[in-house]
PDB file of N, CA and C in Angstrom:
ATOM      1  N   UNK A   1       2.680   5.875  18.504  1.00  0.00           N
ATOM      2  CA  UNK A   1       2.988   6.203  17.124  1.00  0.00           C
ATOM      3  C   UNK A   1       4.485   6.219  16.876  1.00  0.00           C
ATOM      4  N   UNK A   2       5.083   6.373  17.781  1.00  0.00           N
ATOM      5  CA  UNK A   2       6.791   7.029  17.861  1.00  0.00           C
ATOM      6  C   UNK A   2       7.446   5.595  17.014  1.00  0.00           C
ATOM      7  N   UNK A   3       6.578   4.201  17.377  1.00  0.00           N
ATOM      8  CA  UNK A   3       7.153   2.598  16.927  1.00  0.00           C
ATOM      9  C   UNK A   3       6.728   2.625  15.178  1.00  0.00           C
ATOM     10  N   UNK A   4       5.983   3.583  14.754  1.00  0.00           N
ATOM     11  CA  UNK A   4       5.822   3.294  13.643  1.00  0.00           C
ATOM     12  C   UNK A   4       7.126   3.957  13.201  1.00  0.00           C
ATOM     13  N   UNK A   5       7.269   3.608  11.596  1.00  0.00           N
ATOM     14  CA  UNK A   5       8.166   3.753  10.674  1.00  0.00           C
ATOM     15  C   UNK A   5       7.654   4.722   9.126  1.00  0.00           C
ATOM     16  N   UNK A   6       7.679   5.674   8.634  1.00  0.00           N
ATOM     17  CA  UNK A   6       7.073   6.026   7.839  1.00  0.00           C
ATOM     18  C   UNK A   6       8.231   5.798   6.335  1.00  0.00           C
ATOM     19  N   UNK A   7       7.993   4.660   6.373  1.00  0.00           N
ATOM     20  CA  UNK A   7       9.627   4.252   5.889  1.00  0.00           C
ATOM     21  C   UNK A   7       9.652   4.247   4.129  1.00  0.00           C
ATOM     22  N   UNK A   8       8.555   4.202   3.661  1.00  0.00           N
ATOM     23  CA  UNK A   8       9.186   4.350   2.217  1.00  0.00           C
ATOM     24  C   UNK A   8       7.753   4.766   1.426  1.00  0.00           C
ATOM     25  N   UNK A   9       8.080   5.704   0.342  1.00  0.00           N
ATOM     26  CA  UNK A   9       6.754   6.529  -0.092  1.00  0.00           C
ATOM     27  C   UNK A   9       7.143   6.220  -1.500  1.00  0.00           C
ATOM     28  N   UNK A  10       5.985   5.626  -2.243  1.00  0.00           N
ATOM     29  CA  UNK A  10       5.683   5.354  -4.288  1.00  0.00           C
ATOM     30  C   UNK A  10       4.947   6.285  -4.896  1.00  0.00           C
ATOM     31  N   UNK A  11       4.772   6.047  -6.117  1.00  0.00           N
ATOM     32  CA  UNK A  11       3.467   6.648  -6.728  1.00  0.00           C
ATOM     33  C   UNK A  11       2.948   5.218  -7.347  1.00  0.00           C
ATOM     34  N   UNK A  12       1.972   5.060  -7.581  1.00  0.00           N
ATOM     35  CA  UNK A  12       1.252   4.267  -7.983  1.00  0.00           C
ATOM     36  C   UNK A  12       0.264   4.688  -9.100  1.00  0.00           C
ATOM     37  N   UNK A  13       0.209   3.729 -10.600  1.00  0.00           N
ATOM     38  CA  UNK A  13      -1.014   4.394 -11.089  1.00  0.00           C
ATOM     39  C   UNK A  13      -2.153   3.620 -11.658  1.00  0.00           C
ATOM     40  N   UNK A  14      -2.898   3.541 -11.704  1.00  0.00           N
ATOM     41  CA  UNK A  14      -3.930   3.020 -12.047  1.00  0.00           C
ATOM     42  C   UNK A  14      -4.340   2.705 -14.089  1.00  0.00           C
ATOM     43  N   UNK A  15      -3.875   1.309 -13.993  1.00  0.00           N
ATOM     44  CA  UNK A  15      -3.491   1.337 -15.762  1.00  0.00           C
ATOM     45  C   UNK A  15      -4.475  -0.270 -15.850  1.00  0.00           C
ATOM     46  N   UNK A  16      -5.044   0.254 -17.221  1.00  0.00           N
ATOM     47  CA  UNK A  16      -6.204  -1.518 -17.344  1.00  0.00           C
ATOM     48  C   UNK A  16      -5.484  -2.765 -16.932  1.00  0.00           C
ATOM     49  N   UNK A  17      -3.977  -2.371 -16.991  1.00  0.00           N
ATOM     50  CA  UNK A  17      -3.662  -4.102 -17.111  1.00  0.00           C
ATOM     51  C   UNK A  17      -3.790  -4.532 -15.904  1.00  0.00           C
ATOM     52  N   UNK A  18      -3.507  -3.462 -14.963  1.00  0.00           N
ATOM     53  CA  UNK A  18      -3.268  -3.969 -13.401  1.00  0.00           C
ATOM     54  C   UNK A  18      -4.570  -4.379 -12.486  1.00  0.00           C
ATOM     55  N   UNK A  19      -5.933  -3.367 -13.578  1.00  0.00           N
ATOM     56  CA  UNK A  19      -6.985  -3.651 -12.854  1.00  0.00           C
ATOM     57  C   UNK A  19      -7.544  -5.096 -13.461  1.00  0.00           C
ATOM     58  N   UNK A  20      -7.226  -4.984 -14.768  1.00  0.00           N
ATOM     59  CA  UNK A  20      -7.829  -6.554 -15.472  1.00  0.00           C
ATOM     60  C   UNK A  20      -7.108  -8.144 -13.987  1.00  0.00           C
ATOM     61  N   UNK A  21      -5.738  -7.984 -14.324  1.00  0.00           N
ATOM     62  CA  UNK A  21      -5.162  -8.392 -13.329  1.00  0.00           C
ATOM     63  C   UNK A  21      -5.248  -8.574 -12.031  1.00  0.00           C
ATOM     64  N   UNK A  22      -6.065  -7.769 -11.387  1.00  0.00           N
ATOM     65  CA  UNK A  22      -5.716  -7.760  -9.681  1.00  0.00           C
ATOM     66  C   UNK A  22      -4.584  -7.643  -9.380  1.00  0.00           C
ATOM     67  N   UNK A  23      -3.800  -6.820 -10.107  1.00  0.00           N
ATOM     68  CA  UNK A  23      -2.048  -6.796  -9.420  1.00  0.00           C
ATOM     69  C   UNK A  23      -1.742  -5.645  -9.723  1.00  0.00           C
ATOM     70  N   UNK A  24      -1.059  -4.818  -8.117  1.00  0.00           N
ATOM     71  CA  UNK A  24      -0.233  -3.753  -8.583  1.00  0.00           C
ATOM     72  C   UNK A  24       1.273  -3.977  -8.069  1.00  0.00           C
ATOM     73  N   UNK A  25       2.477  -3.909  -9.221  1.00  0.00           N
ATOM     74  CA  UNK A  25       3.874  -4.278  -8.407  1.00  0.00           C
ATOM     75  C   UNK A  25       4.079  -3.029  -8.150  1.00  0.00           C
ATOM     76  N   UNK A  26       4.572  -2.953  -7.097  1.00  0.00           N
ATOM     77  CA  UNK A  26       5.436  -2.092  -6.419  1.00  0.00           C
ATOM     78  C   UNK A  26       6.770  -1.818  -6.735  1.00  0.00           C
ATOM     79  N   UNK A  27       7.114  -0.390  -7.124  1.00  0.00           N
ATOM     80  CA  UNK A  27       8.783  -0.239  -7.297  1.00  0.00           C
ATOM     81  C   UNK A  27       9.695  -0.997  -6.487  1.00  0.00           C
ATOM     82  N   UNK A  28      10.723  -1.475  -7.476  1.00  0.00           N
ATOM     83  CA  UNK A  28      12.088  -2.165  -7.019  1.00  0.00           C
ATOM     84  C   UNK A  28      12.688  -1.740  -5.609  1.00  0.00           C
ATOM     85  N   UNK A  29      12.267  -0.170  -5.224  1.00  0.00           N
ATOM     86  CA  UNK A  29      12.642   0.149  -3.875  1.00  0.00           C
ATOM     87  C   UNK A  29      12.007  -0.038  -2.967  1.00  0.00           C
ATOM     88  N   UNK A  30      10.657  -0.883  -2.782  1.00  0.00           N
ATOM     89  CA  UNK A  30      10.199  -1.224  -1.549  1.00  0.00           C
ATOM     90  C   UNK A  30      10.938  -2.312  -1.122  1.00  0.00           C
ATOM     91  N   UNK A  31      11.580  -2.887  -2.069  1.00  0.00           N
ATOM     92  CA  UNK A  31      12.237  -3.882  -0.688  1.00  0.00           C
ATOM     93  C   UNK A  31      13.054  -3.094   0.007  1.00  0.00           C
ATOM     94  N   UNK A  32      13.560  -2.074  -0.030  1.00  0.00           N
ATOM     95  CA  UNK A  32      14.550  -1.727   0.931  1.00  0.00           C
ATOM     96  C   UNK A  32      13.483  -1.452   2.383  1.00  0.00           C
ATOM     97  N   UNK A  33      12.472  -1.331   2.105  1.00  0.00           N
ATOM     98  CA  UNK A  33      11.057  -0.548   2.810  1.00  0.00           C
ATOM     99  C   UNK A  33      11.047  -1.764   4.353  1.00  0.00           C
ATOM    100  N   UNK A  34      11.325  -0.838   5.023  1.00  0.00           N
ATOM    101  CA  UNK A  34      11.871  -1.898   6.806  1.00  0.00           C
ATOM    102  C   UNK A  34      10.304  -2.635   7.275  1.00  0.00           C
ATOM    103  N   UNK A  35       9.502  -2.129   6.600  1.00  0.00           N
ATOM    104  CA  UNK A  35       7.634  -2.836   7.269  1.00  0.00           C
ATOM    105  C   UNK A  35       8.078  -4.343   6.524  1.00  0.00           C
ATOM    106  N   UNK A  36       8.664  -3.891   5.311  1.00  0.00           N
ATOM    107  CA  UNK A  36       7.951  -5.568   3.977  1.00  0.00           C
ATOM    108  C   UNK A  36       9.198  -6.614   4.276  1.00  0.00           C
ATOM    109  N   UNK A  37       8.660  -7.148   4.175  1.00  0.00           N
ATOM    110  CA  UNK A  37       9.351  -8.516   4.461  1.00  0.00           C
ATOM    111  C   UNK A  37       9.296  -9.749   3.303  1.00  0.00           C
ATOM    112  N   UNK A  38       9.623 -10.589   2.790  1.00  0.00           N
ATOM    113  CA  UNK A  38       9.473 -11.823   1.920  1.00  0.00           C
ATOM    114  C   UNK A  38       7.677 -12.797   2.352  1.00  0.00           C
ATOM    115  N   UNK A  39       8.110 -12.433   3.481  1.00  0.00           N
ATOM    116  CA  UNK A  39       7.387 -13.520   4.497  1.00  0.00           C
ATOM    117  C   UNK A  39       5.976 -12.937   4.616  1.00  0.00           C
ATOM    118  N   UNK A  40       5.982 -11.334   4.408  1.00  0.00           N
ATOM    119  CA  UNK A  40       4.681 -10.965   4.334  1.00  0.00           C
ATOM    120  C   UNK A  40       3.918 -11.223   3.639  1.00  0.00           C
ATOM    121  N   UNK A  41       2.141 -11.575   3.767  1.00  0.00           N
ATOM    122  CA  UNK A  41       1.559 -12.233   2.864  1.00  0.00           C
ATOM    123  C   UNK A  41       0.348 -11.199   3.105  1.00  0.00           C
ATOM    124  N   UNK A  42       0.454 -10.256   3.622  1.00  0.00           N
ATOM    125  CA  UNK A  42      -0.895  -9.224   3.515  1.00  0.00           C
ATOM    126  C   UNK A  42      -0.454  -7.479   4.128  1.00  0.00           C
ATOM    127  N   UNK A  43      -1.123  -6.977   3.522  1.00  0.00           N
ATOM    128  CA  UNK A  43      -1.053  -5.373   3.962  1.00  0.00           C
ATOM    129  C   UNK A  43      -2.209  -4.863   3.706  1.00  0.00           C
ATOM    130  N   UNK A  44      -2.259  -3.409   4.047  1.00  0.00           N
ATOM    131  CA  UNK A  44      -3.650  -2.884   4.567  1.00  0.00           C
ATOM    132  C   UNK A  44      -3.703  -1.238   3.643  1.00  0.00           C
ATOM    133  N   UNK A  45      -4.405  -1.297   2.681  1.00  0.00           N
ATOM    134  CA  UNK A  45      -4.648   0.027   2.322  1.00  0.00           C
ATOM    135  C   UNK A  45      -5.561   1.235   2.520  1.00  0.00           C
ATOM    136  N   UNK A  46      -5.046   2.015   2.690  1.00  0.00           N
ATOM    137  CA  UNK A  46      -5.754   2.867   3.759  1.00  0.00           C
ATOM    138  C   UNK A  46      -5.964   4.419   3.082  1.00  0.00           C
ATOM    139  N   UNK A  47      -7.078   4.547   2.577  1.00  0.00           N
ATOM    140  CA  UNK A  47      -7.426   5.722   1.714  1.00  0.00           C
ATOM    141  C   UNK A  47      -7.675   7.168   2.669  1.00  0.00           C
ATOM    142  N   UNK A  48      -7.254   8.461   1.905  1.00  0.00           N
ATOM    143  CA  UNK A  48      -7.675   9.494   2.766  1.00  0.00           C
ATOM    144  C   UNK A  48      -8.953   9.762   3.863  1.00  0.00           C
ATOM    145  N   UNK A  49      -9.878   9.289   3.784  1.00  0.00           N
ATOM    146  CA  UNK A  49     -10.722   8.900   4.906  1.00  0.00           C
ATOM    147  C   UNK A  49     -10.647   8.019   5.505  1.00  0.00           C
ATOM    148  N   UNK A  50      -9.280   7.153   5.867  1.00  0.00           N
ATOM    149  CA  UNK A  50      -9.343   6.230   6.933  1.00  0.00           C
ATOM    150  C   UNK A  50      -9.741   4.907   6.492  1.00  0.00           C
ATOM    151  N   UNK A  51     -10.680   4.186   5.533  1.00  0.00           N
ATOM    152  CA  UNK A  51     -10.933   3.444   5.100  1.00  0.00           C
ATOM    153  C   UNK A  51     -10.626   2.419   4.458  1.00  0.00           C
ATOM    154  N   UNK A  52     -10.397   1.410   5.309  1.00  0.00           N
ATOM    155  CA  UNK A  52      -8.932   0.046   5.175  1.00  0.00           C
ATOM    156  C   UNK A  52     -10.039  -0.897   3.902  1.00  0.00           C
ATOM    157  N   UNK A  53      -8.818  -1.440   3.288  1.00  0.00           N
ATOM    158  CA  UNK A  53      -8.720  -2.552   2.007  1.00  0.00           C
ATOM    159  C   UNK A  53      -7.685  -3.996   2.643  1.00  0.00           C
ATOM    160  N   UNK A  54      -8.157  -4.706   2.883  1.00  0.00           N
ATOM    161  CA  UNK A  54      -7.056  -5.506   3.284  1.00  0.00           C
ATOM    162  C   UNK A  54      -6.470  -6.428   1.899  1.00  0.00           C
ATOM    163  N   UNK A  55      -5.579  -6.709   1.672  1.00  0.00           N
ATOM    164  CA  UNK A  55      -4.938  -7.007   0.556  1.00  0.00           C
ATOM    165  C   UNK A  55      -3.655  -7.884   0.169  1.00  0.00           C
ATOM    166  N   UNK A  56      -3.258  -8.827  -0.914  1.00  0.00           N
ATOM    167  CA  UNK A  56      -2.391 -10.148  -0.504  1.00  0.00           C
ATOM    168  C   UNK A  56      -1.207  -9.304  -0.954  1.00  0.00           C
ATOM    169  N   UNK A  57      -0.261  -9.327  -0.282  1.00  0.00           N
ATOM    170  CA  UNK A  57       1.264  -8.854  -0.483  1.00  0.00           C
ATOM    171  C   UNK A  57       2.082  -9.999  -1.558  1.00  0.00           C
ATOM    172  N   UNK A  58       2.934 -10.107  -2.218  1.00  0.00           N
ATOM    173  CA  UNK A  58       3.505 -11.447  -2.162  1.00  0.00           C
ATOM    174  C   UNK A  58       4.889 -10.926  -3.237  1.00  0.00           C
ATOM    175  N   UNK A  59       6.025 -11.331  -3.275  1.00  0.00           N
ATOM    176  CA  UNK A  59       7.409 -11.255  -3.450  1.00  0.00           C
ATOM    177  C   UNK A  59       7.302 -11.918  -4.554  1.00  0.00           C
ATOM    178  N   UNK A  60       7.900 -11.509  -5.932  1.00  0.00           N
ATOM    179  CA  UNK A  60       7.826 -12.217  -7.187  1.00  0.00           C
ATOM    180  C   UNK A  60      10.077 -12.181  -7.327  1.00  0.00           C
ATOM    181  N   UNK A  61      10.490 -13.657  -7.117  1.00  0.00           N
ATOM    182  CA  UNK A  61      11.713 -13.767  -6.885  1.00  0.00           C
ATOM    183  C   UNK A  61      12.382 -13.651  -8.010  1.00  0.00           C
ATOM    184  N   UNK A  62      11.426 -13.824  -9.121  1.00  0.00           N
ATOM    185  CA  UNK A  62      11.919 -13.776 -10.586  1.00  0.00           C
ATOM    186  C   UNK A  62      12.047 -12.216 -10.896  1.00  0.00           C
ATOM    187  N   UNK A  63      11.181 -11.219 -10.800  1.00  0.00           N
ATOM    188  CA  UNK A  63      11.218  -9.662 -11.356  1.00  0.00           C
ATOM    189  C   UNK A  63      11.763  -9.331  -9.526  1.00  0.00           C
ATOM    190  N   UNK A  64      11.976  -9.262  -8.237  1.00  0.00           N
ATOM    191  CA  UNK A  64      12.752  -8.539  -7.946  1.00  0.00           C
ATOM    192  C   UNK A  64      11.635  -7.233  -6.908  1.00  0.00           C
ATOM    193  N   UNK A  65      10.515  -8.457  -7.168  1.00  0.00           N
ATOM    194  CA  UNK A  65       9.364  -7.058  -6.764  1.00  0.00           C
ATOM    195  C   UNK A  65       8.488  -6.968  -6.095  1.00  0.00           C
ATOM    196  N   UNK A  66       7.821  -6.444  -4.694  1.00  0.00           N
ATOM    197  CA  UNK A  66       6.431  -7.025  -4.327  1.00  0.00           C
ATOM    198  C   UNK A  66       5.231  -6.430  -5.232  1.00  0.00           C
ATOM    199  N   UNK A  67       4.538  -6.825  -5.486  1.00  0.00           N
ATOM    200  CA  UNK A  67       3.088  -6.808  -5.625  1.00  0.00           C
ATOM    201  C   UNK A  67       1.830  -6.497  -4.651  1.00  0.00           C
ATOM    202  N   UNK A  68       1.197  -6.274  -5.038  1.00  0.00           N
ATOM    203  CA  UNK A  68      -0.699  -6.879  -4.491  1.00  0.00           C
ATOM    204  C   UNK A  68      -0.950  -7.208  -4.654  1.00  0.00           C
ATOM    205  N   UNK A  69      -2.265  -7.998  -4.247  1.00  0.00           N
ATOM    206  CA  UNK A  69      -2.914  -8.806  -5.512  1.00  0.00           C
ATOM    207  C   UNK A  69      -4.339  -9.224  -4.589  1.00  0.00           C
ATOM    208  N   UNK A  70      -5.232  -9.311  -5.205  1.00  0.00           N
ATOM    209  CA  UNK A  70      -6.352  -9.814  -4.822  1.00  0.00           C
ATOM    210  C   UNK A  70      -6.916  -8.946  -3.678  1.00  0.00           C
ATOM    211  N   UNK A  71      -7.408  -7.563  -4.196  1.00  0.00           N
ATOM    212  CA  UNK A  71      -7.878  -6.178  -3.286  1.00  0.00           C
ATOM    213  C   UNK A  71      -7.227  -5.124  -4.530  1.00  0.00           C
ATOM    214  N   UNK A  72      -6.418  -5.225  -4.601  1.00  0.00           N
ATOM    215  CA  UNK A  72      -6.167  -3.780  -5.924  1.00  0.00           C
ATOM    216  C   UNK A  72      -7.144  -3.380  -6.177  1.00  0.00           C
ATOM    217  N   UNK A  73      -7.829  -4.407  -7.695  1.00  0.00           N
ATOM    218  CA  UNK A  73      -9.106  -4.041  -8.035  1.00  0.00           C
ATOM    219  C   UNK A  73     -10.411  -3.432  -7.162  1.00  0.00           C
ATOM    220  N   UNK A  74     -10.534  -4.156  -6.241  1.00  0.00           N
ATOM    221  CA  UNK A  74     -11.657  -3.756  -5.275  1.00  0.00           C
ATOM    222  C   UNK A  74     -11.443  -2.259  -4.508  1.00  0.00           C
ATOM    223  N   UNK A  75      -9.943  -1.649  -4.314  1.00  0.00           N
ATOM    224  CA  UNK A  75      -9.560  -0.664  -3.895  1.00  0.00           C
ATOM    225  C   UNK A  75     -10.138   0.557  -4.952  1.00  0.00           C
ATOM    226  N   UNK A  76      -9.694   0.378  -6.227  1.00  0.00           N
ATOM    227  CA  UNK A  76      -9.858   0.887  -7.251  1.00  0.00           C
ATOM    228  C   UNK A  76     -11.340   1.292  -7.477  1.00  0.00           C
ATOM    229  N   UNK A  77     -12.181   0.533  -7.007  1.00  0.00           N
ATOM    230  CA  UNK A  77     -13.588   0.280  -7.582  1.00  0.00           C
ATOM    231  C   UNK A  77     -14.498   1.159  -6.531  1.00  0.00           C
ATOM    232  N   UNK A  78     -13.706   0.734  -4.933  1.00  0.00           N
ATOM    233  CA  UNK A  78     -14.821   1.399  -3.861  1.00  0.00           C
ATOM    234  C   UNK A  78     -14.185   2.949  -3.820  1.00  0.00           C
ATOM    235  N   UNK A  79     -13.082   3.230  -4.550  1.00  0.00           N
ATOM    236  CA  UNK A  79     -12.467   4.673  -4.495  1.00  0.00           C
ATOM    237  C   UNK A  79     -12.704   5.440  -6.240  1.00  0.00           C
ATOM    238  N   UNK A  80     -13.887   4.887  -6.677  1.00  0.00           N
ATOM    239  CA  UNK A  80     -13.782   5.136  -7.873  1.00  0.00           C
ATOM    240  C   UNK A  80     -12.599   6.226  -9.103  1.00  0.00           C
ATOM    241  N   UNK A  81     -11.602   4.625  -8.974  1.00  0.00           N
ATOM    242  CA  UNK A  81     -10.540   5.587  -9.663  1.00  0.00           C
ATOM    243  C   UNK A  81     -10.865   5.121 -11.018  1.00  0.00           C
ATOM    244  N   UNK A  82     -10.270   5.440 -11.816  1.00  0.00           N
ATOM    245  CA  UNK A  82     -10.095   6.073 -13.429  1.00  0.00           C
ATOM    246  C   UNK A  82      -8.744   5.227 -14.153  1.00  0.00           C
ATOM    247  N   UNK A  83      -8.750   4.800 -15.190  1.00  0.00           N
ATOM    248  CA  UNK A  83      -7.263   4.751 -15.481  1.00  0.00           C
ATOM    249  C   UNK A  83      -6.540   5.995 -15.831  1.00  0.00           C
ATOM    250  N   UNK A  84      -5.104   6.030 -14.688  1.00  0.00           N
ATOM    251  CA  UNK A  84      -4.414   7.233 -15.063  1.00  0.00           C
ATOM    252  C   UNK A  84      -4.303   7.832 -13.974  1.00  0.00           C
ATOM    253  N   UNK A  85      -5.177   7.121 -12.796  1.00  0.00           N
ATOM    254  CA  UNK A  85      -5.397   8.061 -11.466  1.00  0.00           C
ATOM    255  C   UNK A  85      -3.909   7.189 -10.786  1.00  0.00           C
ATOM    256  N   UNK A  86      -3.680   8.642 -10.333  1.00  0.00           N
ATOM    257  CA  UNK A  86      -2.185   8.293  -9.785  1.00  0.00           C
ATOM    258  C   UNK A  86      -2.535   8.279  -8.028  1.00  0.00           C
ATOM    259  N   UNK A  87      -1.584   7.458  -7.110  1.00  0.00           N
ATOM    260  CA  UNK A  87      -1.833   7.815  -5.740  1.00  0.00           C
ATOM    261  C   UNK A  87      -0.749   7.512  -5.067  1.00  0.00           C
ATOM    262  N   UNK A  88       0.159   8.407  -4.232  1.00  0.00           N
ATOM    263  CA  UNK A  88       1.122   8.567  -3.597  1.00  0.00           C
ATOM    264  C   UNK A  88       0.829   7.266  -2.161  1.00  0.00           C
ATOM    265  N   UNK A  89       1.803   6.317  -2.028  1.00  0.00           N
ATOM    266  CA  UNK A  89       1.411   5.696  -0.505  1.00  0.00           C
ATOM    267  C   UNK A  89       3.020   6.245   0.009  1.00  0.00           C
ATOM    268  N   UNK A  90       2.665   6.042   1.262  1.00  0.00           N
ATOM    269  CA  UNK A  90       3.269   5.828   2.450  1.00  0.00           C
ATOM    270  C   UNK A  90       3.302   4.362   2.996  1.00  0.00           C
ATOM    271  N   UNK A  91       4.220   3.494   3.000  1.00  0.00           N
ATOM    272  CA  UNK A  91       4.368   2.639   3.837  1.00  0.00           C
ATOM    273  C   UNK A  91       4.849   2.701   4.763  1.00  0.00           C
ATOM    274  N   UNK A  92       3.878   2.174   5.833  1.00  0.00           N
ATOM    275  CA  UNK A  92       3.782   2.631   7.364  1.00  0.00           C
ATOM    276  C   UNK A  92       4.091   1.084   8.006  1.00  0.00           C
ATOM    277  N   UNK A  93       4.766   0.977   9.196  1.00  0.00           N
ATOM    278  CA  UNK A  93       4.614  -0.634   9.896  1.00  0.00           C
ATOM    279  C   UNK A  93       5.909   0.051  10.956  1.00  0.00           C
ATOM    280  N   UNK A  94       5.894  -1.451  11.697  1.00  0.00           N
ATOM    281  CA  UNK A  94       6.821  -1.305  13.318  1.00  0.00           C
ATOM    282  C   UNK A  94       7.120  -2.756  13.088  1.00  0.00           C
ATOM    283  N   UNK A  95       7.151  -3.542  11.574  1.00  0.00           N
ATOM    284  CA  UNK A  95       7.720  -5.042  11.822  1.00  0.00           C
ATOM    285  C   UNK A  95       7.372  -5.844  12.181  1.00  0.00           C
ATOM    286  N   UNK A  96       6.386  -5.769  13.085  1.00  0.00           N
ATOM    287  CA  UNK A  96       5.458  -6.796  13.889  1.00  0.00           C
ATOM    288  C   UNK A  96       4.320  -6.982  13.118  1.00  0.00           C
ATOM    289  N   UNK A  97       3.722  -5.537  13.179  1.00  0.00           N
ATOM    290  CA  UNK A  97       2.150  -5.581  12.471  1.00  0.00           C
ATOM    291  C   UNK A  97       2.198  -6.213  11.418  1.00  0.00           C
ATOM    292  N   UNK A  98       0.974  -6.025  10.904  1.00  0.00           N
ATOM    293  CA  UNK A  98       0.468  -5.757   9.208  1.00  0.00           C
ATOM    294  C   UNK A  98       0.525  -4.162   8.764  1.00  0.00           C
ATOM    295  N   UNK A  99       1.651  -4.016   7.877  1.00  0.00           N
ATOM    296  CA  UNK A  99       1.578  -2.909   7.009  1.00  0.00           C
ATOM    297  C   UNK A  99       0.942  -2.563   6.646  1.00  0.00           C
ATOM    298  N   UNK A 100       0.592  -1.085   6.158  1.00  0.00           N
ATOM    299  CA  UNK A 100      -0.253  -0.367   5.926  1.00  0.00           C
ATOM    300  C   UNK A 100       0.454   0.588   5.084  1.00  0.00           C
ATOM    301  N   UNK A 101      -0.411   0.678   3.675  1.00  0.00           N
ATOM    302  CA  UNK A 101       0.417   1.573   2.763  1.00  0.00           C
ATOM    303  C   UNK A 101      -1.136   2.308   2.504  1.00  0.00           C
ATOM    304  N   UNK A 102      -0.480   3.288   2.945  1.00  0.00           N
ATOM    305  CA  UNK A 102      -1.308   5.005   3.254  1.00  0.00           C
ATOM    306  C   UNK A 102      -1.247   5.871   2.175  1.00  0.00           C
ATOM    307  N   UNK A 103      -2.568   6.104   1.515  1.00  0.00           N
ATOM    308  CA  UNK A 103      -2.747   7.142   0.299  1.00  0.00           C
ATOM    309  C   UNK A 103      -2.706   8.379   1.191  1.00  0.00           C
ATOM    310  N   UNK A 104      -1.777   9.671   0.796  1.00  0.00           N
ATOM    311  CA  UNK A 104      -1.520  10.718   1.445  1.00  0.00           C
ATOM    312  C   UNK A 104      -0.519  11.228   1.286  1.00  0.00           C
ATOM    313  N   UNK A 105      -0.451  12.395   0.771  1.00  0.00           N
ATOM    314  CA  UNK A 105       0.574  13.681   0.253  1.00  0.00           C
ATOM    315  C   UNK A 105       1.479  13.822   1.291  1.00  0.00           C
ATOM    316  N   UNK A 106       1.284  13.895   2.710  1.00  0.00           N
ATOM    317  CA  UNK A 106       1.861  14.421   3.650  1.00  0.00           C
ATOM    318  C   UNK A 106       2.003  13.678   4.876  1.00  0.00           C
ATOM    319  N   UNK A 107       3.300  13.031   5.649  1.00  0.00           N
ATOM    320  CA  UNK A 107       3.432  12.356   6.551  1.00  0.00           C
ATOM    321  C   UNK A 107       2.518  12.974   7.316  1.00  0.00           C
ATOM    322  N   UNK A 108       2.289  14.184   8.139  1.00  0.00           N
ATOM    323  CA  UNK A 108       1.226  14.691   9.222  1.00  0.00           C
ATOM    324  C   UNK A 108       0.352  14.316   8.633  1.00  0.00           C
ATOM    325  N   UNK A 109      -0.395  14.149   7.248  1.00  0.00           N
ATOM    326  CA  UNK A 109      -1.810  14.008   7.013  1.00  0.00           C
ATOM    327  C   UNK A 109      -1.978  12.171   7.430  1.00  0.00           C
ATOM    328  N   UNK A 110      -0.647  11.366   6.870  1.00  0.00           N
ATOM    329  CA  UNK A 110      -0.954   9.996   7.040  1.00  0.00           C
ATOM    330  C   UNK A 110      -0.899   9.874   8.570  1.00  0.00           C
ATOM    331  N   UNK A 111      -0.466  10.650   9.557  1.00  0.00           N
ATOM    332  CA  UNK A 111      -0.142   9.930  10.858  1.00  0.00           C
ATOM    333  C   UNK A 111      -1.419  10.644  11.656  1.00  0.00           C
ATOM    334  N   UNK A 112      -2.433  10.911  10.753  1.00  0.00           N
ATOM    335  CA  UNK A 112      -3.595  11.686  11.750  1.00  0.00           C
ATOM    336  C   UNK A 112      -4.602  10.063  11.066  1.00  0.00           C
ATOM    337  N   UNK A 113      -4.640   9.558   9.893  1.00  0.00           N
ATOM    338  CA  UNK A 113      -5.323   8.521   9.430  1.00  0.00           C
ATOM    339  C   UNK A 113      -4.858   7.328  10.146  1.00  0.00           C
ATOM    340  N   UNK A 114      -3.575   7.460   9.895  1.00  0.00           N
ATOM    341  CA  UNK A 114      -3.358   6.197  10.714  1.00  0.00           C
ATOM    342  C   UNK A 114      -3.657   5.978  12.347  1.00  0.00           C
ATOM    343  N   UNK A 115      -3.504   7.014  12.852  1.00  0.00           N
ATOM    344  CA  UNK A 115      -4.807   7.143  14.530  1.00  0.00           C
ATOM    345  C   UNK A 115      -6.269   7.253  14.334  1.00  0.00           C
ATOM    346  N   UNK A 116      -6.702   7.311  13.296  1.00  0.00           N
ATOM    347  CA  UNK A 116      -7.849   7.310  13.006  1.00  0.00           C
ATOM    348  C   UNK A 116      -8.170   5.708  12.573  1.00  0.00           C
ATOM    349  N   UNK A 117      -7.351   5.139  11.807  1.00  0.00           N
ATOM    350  CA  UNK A 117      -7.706   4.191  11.614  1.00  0.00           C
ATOM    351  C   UNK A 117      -6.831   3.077  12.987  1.00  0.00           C
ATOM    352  N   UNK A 118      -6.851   3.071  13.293  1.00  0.00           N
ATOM    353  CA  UNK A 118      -6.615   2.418  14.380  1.00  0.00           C
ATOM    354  C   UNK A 118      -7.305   2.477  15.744  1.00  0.00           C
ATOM    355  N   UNK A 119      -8.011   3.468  15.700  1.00  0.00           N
ATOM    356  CA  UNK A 119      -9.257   2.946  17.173  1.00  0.00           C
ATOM    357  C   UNK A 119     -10.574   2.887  16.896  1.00  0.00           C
TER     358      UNK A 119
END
């Protein structure tokens, strides 16, 4: 666990356009976020019970921003959220992997999911 990075935490909220869409962008400050990369083309969402979404990452060069896309919706749907439902991630990675952006209030709560979701 010590290789992971608990390197940059959003809020996220759940609004029609994004679900009509399949897209949620991510604040202007995940690029500073040491997991994401340009080059990344997938990450892994990982709800308070452990329960992975795999999902397309992708860098929009024009707005400055990553995204999701194609899993948002489906995240939304098997976690029956609401429009308006807000959810704190954690982006978690060691650079190598596939990232994982972790719904969870509390680094100890994400680093007990993220051993959970990993064996």
């Amino acid at each position: 666990m010590s290789s992971f990075s608990f390197d940059y935490c959003f809020l996220a909220e759940v609004t029609a356009s994004n679900l009509n869409e399949d897209k949620l962008y991510l604040p202007v400050g995940a690029t500073s976020s040491t997991p994401l990369h340009k080059q990344c083309q997938e990450t892994i969402l990982v709800n308070k019970e452990g329960n992975l979404w795999n999902v397309s990452l992708r860098f929009s060069e024009s707005g400055g921003k990553y995204y999701i896309t194609r899993g948002w919706r489906k995240f939304c749907l098997d976690n029956r959220c609401e429009i308006g439902d807000l959810f704190v991630f954690n982006v978690v990675g060691d650079e190598k992997t596939t990232p994982l952006m972790c719904v969870c209030p509390e680094r100890k709560e994400c680093s007990e999911i993220i051993m959970l979701s990993l064996h």
